[in-house]
Protein backbone atom coordinates (compact mmCIF):
# COMPACT_ATOMS: atom_id res chain seq x y z
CA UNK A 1 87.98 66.44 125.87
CA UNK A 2 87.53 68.52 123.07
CA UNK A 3 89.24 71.01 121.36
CA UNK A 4 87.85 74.77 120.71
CA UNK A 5 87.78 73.98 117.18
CA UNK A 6 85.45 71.09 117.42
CA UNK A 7 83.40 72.66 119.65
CA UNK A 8 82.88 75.37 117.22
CA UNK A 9 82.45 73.33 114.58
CA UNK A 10 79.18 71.97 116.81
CA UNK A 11 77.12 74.79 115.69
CA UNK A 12 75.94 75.41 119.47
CA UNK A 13 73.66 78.84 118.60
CA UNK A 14 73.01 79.41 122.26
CA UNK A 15 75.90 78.55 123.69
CA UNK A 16 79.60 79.58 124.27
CA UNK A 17 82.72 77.93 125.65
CA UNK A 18 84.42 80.41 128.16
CA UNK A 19 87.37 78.85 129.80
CA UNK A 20 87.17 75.53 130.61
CA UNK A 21 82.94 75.24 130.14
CA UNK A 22 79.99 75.52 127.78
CA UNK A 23 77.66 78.79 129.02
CA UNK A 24 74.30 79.93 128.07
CA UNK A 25 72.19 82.72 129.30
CA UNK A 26 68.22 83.18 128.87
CA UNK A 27 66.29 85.89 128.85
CA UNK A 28 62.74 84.85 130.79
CA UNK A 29 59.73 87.10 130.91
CA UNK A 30 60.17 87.18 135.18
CA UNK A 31 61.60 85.25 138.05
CA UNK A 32 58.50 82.55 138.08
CA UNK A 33 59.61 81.86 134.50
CA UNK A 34 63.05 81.61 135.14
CA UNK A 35 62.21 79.07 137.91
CA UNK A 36 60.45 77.33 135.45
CA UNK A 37 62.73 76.88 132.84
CA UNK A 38 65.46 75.83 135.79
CA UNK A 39 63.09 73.33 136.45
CA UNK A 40 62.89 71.81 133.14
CA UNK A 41 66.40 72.09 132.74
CA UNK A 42 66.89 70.20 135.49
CA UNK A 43 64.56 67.14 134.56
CA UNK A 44 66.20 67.04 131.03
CA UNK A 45 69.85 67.06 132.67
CA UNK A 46 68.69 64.43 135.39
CA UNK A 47 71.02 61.70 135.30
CA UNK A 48 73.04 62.83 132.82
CA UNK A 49 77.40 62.83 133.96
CA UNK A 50 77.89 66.05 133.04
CA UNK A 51 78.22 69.45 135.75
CA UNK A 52 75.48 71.45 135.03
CA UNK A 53 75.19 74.91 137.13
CA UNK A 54 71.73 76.94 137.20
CA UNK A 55 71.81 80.71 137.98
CA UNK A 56 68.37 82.13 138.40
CA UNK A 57 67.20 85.56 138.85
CA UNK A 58 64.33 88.20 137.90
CA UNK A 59 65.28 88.55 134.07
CA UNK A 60 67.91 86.01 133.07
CA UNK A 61 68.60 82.25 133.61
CA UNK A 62 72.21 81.39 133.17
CA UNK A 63 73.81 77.85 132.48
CA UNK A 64 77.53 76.12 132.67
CA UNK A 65 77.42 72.70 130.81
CA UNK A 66 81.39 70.74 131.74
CA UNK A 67 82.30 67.28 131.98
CA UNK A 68 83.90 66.47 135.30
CA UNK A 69 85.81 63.39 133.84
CA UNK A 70 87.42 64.59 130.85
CA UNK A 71 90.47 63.08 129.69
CA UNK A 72 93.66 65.20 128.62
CA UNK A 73 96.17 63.45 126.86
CA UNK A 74 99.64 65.00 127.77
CA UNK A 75 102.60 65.23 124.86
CA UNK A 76 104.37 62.04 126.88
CA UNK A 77 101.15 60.21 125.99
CA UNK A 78 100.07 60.38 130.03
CA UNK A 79 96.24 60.53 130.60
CA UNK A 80 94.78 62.91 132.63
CA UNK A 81 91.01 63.66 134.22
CA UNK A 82 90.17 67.01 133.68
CA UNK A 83 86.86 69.45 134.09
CA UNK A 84 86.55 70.31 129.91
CA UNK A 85 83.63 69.99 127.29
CA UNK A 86 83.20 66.34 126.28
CA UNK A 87 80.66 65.35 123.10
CA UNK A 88 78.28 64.69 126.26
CA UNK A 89 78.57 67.95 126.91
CA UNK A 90 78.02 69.41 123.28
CA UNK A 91 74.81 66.51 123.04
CA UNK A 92 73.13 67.74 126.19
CA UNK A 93 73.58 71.77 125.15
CA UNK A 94 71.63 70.93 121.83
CA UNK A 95 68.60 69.10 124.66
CA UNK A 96 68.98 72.44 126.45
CA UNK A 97 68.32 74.72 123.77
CA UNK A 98 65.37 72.79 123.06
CA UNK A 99 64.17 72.90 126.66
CA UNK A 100 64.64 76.63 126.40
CA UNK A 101 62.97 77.51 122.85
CA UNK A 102 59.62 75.21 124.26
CA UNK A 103 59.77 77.42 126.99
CA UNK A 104 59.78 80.49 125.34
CA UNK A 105 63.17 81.60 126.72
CA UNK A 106 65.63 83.87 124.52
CA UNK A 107 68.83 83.15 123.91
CA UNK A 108 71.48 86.03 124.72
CA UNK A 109 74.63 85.17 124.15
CA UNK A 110 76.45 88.36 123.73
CA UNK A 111 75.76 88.79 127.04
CA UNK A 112 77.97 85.30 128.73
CA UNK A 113 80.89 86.73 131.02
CA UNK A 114 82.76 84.83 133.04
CA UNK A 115 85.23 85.72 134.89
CA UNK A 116 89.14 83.88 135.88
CA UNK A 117 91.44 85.40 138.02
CA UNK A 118 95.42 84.95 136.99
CA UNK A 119 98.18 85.53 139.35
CA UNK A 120 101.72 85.76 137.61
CA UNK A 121 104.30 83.89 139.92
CA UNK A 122 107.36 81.94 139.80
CA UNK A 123 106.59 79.87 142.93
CA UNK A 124 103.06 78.58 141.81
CA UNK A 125 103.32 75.25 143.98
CA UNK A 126 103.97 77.25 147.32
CA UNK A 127 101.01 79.82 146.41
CA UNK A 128 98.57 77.64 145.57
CA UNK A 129 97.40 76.02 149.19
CA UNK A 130 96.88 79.36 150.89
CA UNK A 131 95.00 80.78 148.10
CA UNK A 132 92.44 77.89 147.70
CA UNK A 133 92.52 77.65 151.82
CA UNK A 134 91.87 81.68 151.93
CA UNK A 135 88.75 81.15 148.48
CA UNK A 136 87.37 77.58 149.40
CA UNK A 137 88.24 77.25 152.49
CA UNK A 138 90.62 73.62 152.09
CA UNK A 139 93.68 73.33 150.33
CA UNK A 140 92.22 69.90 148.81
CA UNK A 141 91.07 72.29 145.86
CA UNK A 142 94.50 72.70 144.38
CA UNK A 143 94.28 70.94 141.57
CA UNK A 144 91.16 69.99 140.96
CA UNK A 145 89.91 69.68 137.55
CA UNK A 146 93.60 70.69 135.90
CA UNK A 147 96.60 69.27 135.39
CA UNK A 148 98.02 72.39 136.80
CA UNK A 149 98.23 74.22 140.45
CA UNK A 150 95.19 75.70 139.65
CA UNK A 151 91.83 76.27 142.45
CA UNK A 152 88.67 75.64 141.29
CA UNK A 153 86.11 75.91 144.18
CA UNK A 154 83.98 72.95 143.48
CA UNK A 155 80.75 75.14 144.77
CA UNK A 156 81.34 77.46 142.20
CA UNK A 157 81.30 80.88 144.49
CA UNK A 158 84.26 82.24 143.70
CA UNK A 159 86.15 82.17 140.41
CA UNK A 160 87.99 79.80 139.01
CA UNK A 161 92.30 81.22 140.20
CA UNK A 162 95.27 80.07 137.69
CA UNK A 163 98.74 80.72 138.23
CA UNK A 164 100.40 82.46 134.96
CA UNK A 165 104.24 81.12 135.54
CA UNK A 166 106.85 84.23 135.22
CA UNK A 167 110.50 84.84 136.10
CA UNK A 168 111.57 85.02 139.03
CA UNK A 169 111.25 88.62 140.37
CA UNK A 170 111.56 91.53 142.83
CA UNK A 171 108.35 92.74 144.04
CA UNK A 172 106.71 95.22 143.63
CA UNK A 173 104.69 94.38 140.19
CA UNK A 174 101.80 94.07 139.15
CA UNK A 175 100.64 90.35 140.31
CA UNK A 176 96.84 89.54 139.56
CA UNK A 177 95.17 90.50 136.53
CA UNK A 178 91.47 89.39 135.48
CA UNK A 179 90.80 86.73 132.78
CA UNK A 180 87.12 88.29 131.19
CA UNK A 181 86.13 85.71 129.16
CA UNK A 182 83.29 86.89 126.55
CA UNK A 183 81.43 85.50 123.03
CA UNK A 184 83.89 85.85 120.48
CA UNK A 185 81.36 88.19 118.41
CA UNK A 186 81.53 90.73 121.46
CA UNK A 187 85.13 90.97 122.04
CA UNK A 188 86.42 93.45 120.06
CA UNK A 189 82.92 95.58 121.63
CA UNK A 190 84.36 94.84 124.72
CA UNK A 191 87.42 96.15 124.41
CA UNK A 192 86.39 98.99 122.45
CA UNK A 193 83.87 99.77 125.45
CA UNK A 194 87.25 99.30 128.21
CA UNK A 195 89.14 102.09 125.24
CA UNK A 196 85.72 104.57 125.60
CA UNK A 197 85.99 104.73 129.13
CA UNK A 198 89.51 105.80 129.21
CA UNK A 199 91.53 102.22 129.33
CA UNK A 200 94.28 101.56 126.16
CA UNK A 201 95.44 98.42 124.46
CA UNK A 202 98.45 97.33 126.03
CA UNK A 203 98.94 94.07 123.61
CA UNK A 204 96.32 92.43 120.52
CA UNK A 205 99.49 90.75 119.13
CA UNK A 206 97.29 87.29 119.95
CA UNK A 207 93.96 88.50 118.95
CA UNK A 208 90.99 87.39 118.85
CA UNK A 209 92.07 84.95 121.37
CA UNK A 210 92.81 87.37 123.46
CA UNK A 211 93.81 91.51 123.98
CA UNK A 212 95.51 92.93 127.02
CA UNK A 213 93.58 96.21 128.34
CA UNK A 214 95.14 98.65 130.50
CA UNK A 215 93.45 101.06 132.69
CA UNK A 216 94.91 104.76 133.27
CA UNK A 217 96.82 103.45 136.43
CA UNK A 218 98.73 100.73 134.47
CA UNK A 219 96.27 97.78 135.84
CA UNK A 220 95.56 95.04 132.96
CA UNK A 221 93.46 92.68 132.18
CA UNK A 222 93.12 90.02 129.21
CA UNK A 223 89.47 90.08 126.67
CA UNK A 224 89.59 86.52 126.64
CA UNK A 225 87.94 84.25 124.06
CA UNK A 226 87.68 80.55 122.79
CA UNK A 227 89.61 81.48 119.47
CA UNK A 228 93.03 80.79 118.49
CA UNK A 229 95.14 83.56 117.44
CA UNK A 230 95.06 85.32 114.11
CA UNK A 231 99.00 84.19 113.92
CA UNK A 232 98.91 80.87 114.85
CA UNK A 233 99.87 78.20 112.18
């Protein structure tokens, strides 16, 4: 796997990582184009190791470039396999622009969301199974892809659920919050839009990675991005 910083340092101009994958999003003249480009996209990625996902429709074809087999390498020295970018990854994005440009596609990425969902709970390993039973329908998708309790539905219809370990605690509280992953260079527009329509910063003490937003009920939700914190050494 690599890290943010190397990914970065790639010089992908039409892509971003958000979470755990590369993303890319064309603007195509209609839906006959987008097909099209798909298309193409598809023959270049054929046989290729990497997860590529397609999203088609009348104005905009999307793509999520991530390596299925990535290895993490844990502070005890323990391997793991993990869904992350890999330099396969980063090599077929730069084929995939190229695809793209010939095609007359483009490129928008200011406008890449994706979206995580984070519950905060002290009992992540009992939680787990009925979530991914209740959003995939098996618990077999604990897990997947992360070193972690996490449930990533392999068909890639709902979004990706992490648990965000807290105290133990009396309920009520506020338990999920939404991960909105954006390009770094539209975050702070992003959170400036949330502030316009009546939400307030709750936390930017690890900005630009990421900024808490509230809105007027007290409900929050984290700007999220693929850079470190200002503060960190």
């Amino acid at each position: 796997m690599l890290r943010n910083a190397e990914i970065a340092a790639a010089g992908l101009t039409d892509w971003r990582k958000l979470g755990q994958a590369l993303h890319a999003r064309y603007a195509v003249a209609d839906l006959a184009a987008g097909a099209r480009l798909a298309g193409a996209v598809a023959e270049a990625a054929a046989g290729t190791a990497s997860d590529l996902r397609v999203t088609l429709d009348r104005g905009h074809v999307g793509l999520r470039l991530v390596s299925p087999d990535a290895v993490y390498r844990d502070e005890t020295g323990t391997d793991h396999v993990v869904e992350w970018v890999t330099q396969r990854d980063v090599d077929l994005a730069r084929v995939l622009s190229a695809v793209a440009a010939e095609a007359g596609a483009v490129a928008e990425p200011h406008g890449i969301t994706a979206i995580e969902l984070a519950l905060d709970t002290a009992r992540a390993a009992e939680l787990a199974p009925v979530w991914a039973a209740l959003l995939t329908g098996s618990a077999d998708d604990v897990g997947r892809g992360s070193i972690d309790d996490d449930v990533w539905d392999s068909t890639g219809q709902v979004p990706y659920l992490w648990f965000q370990r807290t105290e133990a605690h009396e309920q009520p509280r506020q338990r999920f919050h939404l991960d909105v992953w954006v390009a770094p260079e539209v975050a702070e527009e992003r959170v400036a839009a949330a502030v316009a329509a009546g939400g307030t910063v709750v936390d930017d003490s690890q900005a630009p990675a990421y900024v808490v937003v509230a809105d007027p009920d007290g409900n929050k939700a984290c700007v999220s991005t693929s850079l470190a914190p200002r503060d960190a050494s």
